[in-house]
Protein backbone atom coordinates (compact mmCIF):
# COMPACT_ATOMS: atom_id res chain seq x y z
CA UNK A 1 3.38 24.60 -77.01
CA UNK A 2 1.72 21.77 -78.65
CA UNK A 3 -1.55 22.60 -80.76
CA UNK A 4 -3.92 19.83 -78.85
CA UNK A 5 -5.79 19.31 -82.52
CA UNK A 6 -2.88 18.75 -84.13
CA UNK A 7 -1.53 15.98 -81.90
CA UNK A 8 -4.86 14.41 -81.35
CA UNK A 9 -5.52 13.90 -84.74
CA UNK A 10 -4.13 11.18 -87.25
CA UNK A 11 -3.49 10.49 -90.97
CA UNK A 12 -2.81 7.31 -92.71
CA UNK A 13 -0.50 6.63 -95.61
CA UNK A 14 0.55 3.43 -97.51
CA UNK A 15 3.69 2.83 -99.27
CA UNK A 16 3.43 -0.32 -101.58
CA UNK A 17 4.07 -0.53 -105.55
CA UNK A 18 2.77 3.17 -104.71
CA UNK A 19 2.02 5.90 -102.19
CA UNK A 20 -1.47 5.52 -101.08
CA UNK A 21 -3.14 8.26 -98.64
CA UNK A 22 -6.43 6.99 -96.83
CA UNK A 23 -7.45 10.84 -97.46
CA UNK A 24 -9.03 11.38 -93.97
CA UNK A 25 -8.35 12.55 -90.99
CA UNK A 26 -9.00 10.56 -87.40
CA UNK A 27 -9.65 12.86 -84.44
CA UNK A 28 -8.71 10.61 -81.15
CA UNK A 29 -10.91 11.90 -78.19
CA UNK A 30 -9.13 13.56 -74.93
CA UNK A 31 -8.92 10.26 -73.29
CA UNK A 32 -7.48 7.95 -75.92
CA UNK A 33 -4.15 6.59 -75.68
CA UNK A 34 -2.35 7.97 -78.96
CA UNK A 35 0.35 5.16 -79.30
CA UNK A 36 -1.85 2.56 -78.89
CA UNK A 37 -4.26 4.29 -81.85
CA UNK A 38 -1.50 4.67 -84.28
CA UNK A 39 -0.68 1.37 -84.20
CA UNK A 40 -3.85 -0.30 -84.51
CA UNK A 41 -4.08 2.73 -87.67
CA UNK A 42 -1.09 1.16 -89.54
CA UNK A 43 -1.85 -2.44 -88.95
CA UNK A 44 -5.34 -1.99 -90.19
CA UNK A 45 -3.61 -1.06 -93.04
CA UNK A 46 -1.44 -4.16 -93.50
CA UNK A 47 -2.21 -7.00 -95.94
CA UNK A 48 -3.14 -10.03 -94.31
CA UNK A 49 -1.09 -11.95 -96.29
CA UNK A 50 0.25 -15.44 -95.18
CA UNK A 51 3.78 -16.24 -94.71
CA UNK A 52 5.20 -12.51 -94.46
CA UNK A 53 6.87 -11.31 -91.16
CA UNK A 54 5.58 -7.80 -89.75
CA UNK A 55 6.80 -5.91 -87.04
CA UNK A 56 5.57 -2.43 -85.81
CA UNK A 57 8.06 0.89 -85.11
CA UNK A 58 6.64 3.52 -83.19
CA UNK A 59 8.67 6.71 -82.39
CA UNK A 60 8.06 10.10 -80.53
CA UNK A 61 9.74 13.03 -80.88
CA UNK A 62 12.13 13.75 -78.32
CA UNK A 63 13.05 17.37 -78.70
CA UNK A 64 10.87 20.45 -79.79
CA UNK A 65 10.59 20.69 -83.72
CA UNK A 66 11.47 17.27 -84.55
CA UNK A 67 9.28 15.67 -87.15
CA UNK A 68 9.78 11.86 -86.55
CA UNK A 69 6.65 11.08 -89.05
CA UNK A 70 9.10 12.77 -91.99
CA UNK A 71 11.82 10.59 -91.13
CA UNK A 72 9.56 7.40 -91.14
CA UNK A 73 7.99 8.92 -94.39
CA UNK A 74 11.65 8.53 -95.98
CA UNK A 75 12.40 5.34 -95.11
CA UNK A 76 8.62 3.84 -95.79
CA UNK A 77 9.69 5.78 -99.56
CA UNK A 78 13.06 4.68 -99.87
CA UNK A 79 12.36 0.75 -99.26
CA UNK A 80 9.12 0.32 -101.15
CA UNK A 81 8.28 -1.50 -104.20
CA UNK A 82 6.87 -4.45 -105.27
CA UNK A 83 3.77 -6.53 -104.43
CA UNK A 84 5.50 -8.27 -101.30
CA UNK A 85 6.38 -5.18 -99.34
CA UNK A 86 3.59 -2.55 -97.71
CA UNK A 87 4.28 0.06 -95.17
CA UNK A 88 1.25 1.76 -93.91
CA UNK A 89 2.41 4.80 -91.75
CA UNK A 90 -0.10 6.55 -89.27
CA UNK A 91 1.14 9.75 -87.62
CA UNK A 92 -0.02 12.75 -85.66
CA UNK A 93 -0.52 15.88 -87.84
CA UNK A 94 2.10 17.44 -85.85
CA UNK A 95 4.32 14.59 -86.83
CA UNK A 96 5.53 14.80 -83.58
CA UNK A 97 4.24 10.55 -82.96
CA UNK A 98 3.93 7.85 -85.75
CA UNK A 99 3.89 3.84 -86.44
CA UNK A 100 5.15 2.34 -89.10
CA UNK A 101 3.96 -1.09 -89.77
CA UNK A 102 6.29 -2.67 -92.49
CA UNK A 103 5.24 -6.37 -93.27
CA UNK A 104 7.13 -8.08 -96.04
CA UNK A 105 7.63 -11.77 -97.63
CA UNK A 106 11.01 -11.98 -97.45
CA UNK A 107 12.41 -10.33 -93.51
CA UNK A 108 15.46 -9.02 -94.74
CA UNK A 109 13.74 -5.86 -95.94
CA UNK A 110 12.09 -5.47 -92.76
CA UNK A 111 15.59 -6.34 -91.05
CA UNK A 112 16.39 -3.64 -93.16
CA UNK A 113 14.48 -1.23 -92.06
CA UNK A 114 14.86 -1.90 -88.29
CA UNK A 115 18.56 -1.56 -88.62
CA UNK A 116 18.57 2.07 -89.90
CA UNK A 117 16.15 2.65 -87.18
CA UNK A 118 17.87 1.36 -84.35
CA UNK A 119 21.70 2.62 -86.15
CA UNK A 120 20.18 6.13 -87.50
CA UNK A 121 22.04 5.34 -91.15
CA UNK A 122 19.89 7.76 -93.63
């Protein structure tokens, strides 16, 4: 069974030069869709910096015990670095949902990213 306060609540993390953690936690009310939250979580997060290309990857866990926000945590980790990459990562507590909103100057990191997504190379 899936603890309700667990699922319904969400943490924020950014992965730039360095690991930031916004160092709250969001409760989302009964009613509130929790996809569309995380998302507008990480891209709050996002530089608004001109020129770089952004997309948005939002997973759900698909089995019981999977922690999706771990495996989005790795890969936010293993690709950061340098002031023209960020990463902000919003996830459930249960880190059974998450975003990741990776926005970059040059798109081959982000093409990067999507393609171990989408191929499941870790």
């Amino acid at each position: 069974m899936i603890d309700a306060a667990l699922s319904r609540s969400v943490r924020v993390r950014s992965y730039r030069e360095g690991i930031r953690d916004v160092g709250r936690t969001f409760r989302l009310s009964a009613d509130a869709d929790i996809r569309a939250a995380l998302k507008r979580a990480a891209l709050a997060a996002v530089p608004k910096a001109e020129g770089w290309t952004l997309r948005v990857f939002t997973v759900e866990r698909t089995a019981a015990g999977e922690r999706v926000a771990a495996v989005l945590d790795r890969l936010a980790r293993r690709e950061m670095g340098g002031p023209d990459f960020a990463a902000p990562l919003a996830a459930t507590l249960d880190g059974a949902s998450a975003a990741l909103a990776v926005a970059a100057k040059d798109a081959r990191r982000i093409e990067r990213v999507r393609a171990v997504l989408g191929g499941g190379a870790f």
